[in-house]
C-alpha atoms as a PDB file:
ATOM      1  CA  UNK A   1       0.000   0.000   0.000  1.00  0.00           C
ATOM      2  CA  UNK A   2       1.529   3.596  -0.966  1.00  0.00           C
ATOM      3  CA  UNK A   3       2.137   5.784   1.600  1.00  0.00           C
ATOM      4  CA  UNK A   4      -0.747   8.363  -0.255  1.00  0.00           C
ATOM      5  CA  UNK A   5      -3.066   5.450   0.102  1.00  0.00           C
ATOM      6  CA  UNK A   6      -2.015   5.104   4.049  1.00  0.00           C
ATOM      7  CA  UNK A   7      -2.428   8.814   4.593  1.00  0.00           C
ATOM      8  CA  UNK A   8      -5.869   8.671   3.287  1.00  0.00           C
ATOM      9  CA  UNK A   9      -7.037   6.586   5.153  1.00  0.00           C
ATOM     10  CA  UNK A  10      -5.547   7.592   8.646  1.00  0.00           C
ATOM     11  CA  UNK A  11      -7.735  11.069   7.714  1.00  0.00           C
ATOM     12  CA  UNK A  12     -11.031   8.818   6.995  1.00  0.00           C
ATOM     13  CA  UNK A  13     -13.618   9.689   9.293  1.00  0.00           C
ATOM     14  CA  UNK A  14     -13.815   7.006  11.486  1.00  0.00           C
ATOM     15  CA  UNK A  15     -17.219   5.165  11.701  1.00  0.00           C
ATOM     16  CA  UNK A  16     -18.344   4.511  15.355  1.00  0.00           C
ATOM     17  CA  UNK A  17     -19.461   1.024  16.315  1.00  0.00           C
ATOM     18  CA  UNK A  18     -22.514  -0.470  15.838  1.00  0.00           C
ATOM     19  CA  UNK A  19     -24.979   1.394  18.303  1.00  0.00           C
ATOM     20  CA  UNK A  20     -26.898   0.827  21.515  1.00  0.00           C
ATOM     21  CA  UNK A  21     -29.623   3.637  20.870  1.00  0.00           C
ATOM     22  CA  UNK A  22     -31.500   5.072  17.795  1.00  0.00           C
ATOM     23  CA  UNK A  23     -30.634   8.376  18.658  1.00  0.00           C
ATOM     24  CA  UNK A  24     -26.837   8.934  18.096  1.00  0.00           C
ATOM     25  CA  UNK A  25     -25.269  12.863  18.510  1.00  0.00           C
ATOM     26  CA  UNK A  26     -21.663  12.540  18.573  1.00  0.00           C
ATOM     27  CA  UNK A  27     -22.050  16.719  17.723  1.00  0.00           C
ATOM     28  CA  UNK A  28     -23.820  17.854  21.126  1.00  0.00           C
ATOM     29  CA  UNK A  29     -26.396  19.225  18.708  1.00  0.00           C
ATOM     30  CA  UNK A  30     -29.798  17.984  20.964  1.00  0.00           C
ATOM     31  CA  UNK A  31     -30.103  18.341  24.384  1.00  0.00           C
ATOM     32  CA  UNK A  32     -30.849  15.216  26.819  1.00  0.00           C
ATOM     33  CA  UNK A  33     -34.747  15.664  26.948  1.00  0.00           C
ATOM     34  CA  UNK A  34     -34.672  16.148  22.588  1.00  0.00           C
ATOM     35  CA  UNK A  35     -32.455  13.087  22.493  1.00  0.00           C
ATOM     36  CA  UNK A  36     -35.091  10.947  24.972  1.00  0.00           C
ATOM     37  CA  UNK A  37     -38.072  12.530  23.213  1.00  0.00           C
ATOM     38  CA  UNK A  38     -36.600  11.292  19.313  1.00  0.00           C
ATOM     39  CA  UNK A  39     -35.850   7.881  21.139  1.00  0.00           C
ATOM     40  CA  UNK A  40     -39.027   7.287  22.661  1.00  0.00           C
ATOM     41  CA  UNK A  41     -40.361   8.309  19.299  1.00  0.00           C
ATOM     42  CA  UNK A  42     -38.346   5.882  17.086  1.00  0.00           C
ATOM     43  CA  UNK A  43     -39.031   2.946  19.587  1.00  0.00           C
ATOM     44  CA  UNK A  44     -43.142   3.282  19.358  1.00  0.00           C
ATOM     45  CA  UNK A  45     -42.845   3.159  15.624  1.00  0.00           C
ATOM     46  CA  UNK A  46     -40.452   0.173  15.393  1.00  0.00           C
ATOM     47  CA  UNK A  47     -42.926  -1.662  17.462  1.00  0.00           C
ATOM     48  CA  UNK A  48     -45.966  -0.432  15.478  1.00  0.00           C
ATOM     49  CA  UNK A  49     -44.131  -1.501  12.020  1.00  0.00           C
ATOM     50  CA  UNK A  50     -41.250  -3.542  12.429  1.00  0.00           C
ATOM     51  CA  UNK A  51     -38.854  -1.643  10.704  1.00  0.00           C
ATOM     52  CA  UNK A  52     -35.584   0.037  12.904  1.00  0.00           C
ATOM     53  CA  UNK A  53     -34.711   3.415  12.296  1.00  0.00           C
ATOM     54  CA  UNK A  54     -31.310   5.160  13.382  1.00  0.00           C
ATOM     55  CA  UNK A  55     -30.289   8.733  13.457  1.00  0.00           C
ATOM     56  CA  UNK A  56     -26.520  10.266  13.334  1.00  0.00           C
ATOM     57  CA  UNK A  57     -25.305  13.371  14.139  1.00  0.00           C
ATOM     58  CA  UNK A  58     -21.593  14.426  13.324  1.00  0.00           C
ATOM     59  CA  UNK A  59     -20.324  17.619  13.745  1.00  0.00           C
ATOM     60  CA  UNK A  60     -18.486  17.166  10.183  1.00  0.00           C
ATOM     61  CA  UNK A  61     -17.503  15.055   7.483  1.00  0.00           C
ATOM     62  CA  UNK A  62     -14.445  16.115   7.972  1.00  0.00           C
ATOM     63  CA  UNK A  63     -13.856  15.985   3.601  1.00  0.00           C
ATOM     64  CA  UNK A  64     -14.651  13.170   3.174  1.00  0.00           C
ATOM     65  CA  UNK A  65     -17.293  12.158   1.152  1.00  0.00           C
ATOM     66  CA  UNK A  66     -20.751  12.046   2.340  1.00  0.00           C
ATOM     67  CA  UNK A  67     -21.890   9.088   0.509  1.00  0.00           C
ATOM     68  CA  UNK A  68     -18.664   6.969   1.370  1.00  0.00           C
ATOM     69  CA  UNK A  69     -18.910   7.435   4.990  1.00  0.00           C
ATOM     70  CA  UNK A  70     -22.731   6.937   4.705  1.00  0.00           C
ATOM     71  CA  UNK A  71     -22.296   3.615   3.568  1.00  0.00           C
ATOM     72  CA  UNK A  72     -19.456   2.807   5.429  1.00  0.00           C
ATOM     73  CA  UNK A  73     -21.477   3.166   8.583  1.00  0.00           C
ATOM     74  CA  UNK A  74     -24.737   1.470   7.220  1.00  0.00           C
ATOM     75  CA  UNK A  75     -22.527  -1.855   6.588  1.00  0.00           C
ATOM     76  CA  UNK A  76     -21.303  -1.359  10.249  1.00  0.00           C
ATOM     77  CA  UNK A  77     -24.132  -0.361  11.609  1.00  0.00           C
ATOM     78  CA  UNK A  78     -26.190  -3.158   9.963  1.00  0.00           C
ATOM     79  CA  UNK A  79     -29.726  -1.533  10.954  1.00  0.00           C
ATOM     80  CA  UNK A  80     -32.826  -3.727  10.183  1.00  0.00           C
ATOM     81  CA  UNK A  81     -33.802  -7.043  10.294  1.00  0.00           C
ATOM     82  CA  UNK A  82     -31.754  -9.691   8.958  1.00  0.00           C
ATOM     83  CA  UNK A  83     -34.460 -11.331   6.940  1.00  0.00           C
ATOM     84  CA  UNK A  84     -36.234  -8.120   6.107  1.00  0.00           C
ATOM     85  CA  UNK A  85     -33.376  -6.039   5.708  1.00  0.00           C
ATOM     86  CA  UNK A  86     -35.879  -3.197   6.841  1.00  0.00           C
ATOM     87  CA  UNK A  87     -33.566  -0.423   8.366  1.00  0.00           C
ATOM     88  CA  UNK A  88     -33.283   3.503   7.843  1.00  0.00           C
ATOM     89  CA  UNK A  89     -29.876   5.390   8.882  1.00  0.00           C
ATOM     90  CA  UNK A  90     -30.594   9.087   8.932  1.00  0.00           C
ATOM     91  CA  UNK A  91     -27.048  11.137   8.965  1.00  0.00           C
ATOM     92  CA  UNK A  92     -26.676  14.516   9.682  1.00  0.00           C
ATOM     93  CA  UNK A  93     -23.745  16.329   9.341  1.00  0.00           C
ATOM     94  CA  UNK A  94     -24.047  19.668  11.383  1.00  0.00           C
ATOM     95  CA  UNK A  95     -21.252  22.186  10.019  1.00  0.00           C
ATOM     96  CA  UNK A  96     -21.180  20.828   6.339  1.00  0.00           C
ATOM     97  CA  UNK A  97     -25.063  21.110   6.429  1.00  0.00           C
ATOM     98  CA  UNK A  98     -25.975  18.229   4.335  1.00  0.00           C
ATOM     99  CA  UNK A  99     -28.008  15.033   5.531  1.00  0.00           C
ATOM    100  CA  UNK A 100     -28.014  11.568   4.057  1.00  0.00           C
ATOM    101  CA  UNK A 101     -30.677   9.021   4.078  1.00  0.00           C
ATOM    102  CA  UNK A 102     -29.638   5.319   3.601  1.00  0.00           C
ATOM    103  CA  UNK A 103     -32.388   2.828   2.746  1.00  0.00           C
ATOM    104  CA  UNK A 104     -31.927  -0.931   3.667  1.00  0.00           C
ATOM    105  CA  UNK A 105     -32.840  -3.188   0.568  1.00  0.00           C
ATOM    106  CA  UNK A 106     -36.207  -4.646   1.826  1.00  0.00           C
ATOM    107  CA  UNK A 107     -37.279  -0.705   1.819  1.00  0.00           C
ATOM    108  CA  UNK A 108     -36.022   0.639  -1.140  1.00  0.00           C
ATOM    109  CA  UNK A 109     -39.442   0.057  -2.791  1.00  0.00           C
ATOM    110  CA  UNK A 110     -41.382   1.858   0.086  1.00  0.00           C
ATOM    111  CA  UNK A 111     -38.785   4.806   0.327  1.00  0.00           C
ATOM    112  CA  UNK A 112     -37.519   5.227  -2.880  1.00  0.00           C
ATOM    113  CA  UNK A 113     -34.754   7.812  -3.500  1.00  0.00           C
ATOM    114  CA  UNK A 114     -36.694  10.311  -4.925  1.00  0.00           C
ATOM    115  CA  UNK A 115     -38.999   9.529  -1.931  1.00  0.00           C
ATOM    116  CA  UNK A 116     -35.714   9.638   0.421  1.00  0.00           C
ATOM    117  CA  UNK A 117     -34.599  13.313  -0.893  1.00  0.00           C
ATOM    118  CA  UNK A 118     -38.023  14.479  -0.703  1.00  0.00           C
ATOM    119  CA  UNK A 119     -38.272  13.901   2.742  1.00  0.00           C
ATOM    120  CA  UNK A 120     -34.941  15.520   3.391  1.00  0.00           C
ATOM    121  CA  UNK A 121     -35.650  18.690   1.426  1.00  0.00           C
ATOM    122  CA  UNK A 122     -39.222  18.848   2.578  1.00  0.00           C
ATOM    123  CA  UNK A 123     -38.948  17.760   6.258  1.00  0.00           C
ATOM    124  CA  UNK A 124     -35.871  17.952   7.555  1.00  0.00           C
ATOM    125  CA  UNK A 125     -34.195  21.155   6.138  1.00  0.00           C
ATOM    126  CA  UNK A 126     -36.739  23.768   6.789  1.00  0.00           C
ATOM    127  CA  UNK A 127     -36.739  23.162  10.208  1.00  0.00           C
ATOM    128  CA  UNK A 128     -32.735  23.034  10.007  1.00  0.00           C
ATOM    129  CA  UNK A 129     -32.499  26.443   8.399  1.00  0.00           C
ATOM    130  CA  UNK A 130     -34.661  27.851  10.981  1.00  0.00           C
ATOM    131  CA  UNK A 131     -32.450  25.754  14.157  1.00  0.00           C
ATOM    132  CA  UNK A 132     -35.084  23.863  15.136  1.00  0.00           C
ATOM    133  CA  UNK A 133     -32.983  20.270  14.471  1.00  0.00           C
ATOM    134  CA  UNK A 134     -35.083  18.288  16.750  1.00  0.00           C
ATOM    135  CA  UNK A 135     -37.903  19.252  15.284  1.00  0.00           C
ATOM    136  CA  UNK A 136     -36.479  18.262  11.712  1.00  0.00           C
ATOM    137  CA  UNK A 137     -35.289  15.191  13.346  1.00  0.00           C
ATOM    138  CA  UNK A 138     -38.893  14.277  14.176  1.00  0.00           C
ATOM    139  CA  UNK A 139     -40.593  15.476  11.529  1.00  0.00           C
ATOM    140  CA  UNK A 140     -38.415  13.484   8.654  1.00  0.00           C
ATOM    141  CA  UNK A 141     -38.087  10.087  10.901  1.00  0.00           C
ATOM    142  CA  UNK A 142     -42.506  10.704  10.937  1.00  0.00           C
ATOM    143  CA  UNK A 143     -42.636  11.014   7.134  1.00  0.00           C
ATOM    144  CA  UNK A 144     -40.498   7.400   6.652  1.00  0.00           C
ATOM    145  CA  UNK A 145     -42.476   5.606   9.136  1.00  0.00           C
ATOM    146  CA  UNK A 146     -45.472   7.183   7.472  1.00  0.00           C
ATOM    147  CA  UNK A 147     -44.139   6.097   4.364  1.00  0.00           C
ATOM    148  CA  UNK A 148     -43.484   2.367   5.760  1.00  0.00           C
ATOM    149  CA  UNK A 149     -47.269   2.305   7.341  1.00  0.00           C
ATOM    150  CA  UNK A 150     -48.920   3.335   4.176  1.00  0.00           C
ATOM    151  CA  UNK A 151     -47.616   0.033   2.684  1.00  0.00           C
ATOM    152  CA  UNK A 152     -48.112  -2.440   5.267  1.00  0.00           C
ATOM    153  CA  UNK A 153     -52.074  -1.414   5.110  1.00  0.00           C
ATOM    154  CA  UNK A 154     -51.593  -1.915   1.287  1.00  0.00           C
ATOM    155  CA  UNK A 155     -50.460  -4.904   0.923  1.00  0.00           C
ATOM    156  CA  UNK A 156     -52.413  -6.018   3.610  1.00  0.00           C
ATOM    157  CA  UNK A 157     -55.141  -5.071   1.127  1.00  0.00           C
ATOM    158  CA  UNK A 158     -56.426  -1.694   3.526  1.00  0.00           C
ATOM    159  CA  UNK A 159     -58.830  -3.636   5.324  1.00  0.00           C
ATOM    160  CA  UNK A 160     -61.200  -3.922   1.941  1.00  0.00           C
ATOM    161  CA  UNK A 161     -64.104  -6.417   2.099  1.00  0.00           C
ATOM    162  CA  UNK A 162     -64.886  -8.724  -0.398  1.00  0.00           C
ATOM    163  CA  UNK A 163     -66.330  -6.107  -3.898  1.00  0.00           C
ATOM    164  CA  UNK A 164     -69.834  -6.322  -5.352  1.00  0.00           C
ATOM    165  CA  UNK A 165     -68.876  -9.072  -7.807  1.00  0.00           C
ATOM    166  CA  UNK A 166     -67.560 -11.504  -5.027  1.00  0.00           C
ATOM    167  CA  UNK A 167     -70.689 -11.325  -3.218  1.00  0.00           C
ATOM    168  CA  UNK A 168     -73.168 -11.312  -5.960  1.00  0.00           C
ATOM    169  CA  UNK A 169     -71.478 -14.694  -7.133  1.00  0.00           C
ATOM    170  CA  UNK A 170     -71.488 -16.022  -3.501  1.00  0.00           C
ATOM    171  CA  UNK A 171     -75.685 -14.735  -3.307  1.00  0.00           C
ATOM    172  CA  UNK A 172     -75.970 -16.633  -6.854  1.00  0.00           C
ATOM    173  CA  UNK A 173     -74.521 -19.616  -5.006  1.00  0.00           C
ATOM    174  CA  UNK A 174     -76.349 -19.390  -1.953  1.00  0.00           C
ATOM    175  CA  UNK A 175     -80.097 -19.539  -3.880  1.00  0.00           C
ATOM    176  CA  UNK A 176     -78.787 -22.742  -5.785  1.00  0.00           C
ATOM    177  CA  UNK A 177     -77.604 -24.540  -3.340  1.00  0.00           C
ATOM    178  CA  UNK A 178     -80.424 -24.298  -0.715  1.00  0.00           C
ATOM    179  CA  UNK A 179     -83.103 -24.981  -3.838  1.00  0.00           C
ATOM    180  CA  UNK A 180     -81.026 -28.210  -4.447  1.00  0.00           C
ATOM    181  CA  UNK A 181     -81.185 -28.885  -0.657  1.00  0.00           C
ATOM    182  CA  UNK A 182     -85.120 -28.157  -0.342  1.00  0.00           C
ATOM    183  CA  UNK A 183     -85.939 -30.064  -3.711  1.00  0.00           C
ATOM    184  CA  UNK A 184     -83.902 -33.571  -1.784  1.00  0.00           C
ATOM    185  CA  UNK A 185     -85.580 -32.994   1.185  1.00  0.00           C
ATOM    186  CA  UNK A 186     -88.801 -32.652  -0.402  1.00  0.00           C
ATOM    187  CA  UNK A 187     -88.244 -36.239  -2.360  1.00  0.00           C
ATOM    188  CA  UNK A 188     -86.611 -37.844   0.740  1.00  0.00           C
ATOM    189  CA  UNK A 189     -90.191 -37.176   2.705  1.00  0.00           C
ATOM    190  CA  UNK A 190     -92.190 -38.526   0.148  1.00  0.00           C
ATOM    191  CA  UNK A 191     -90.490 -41.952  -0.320  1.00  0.00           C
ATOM    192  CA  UNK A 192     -90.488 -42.077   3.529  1.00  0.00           C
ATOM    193  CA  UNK A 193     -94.195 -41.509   3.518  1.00  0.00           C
ATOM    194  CA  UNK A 194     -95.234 -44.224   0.534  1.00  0.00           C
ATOM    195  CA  UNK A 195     -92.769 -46.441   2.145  1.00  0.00           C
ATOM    196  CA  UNK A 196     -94.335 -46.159   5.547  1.00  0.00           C
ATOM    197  CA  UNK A 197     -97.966 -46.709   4.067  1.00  0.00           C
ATOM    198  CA  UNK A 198     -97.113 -49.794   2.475  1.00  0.00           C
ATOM    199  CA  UNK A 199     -95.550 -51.010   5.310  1.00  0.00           C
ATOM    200  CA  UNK A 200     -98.713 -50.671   7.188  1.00  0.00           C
ATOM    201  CA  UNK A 201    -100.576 -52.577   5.051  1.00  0.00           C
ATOM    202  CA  UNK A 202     -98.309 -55.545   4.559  1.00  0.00           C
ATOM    203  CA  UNK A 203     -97.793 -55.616   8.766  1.00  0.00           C
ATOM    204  CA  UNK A 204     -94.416 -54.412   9.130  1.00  0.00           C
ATOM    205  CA  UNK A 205     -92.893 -50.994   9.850  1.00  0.00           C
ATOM    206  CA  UNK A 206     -90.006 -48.990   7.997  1.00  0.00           C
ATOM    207  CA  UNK A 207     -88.848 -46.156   9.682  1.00  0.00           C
ATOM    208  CA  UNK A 208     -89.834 -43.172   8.238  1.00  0.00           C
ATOM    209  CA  UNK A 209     -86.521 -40.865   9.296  1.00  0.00           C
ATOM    210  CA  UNK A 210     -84.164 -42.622   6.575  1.00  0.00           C
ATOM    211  CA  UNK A 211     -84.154 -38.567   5.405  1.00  0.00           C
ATOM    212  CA  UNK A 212     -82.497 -37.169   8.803  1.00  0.00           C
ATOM    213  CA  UNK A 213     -79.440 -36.822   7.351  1.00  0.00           C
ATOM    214  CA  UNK A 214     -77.665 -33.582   6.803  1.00  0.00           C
ATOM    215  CA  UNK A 215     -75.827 -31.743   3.793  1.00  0.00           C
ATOM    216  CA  UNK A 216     -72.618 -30.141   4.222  1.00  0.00           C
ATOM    217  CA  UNK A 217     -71.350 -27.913   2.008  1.00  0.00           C
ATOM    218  CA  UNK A 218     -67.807 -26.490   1.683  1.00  0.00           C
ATOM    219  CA  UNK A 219     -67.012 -23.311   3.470  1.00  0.00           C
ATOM    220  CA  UNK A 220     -64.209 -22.124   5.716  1.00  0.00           C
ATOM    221  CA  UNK A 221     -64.274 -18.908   6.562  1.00  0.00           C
ATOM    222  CA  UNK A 222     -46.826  -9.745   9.390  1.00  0.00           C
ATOM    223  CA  UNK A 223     -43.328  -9.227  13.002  1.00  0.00           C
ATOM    224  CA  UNK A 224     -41.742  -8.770  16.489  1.00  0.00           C
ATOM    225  CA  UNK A 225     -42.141  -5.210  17.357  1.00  0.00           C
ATOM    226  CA  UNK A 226     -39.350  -5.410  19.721  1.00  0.00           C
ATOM    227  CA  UNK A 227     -39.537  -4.367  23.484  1.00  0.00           C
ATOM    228  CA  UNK A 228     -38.907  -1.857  25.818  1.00  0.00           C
ATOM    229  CA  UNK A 229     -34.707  -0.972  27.434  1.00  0.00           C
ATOM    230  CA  UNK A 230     -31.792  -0.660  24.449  1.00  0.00           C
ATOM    231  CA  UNK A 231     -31.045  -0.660  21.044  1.00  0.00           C
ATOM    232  CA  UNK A 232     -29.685  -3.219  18.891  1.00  0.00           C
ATOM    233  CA  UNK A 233     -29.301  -3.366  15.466  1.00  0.00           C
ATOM    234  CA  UNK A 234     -30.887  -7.013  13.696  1.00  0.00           C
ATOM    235  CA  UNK A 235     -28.508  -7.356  10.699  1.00  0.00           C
ATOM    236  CA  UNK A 236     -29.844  -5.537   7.696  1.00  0.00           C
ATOM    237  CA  UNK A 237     -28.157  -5.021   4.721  1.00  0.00           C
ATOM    238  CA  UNK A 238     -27.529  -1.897   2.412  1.00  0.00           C
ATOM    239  CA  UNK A 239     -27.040  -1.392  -0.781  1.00  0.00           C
ATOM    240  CA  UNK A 240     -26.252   2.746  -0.981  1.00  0.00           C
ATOM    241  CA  UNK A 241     -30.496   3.291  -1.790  1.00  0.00           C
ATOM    242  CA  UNK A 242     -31.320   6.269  -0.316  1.00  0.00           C
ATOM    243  CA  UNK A 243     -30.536  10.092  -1.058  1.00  0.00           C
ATOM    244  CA  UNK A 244     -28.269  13.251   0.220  1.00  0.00           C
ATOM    245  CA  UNK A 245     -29.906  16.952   0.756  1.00  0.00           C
ATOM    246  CA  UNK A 246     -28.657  20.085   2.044  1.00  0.00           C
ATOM    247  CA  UNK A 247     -29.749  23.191   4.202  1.00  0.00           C
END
């Protein structure tokens, strides 16, 4: 390795180790009731959806490059289920004023890029140009998990009932069958009832319940939220989805 090569790496910002909490200001940029506030806030929607989200505050990137160090962290980090790969790093980077959004791979269709920078430009920075970062903090880590809501109802199918056509057929079905069921019953009774009256007059007796028999007819009628105390990351996997903004 060339001593250039060395160099640049001894300046790389170093990535800090996989964390204990969601909310992560290595900057001094929240204060301790901001900081418990964001937690509390990430935790409730992890349990409501499943998906972990982190946030990171630097003081600077230091030159390096924001999308480098961005993934560098995410495969450290490791945010997300393993099997869902379901994680959301939000970086912030307090005296270079840019933000980054990485997007584990099992979220990349719910929070697409263009989704990803929208939130950052929309959410996140006007509150940052104004110095309200907690409040930017909150407001873009609400707009993911809104994001990540709106498709577990939809591919849950929203809570829709069965549609107009599905229940006509089933009504259709319904008047057939029970006229099939009447018009055996109605047969059954009668051969019980010439049966029976020939019986009587030859002097022996034939049950007349040979017809108490029934019909049947076919019918038949995601996820750990996680718990309460510390953070740990599940083992999710990036892939550098996601999307930088600036304020």
């Amino acid at each position: 390795m060339s001593l250039l090569a060395v160099a640049v790496l001894a300046l790389a910002l170093v990535v800090p180790p996989a964390p204990t909490a969601r909310v992560n200001d290595y900057a001094g940029l929240l204060s301790a009731a901001e900081r418990e506030r964001l937690e509390t806030l990430l935790a409730e929607r992890e349990r409501a959806t499943g998906a972990q989200m982190a946030i990171a505050v630097f003081r600077s990137l230091e030159g390096e490059s924001l999308e480098d160090f961005s993934i560098r962290l995410a495969e450290r980090w490791r945010v997300g289920r393993k099997d869902l790969d379901n994680g959301v790093i939000l970086l912030v980077f307090v005296e270079d004023r840019r933000a980054r959004m990485e997007v584990g791979y099992g979220l990349e269709p719910v929070v697409p890029d263009a989704e990803a920078g929208r939130i950052i430009r929309e959410a996140l920075a006007p509150a940052f140009r104004e110095g309200r970062h907690a409040a930017g903090l909150e407001a873009a880590a609400t707009a993911v998990y809104a994001r990540i809501a709106s498709a577990d109802v939809r591919s849950r199918g929203g809570g829709r009932g069965p549609d107009a056509a599905t229940l006509a057929a089933l009504l259709v079905f319904a008047v057939i069958a029970g006229f099939i069921v009447m018009s055996q019953l109605g047969s059954a009774r009668r051969v019980a009832r010439r049966n029976a009256y020939t019986a009587g007059h030859q002097g022996w007796y034939v049950p007349t319940d040979l017809y108490r028999g029934g019909w049947g007819m076919p019918g038949g009628g995601w996820s750990q939220r996680g718990g309460g105390g510390g953070f740990s990351p599940g083992g999710g996997r990036f892939g550098g989805g996601g999307a930088s903004g600036s304020w």
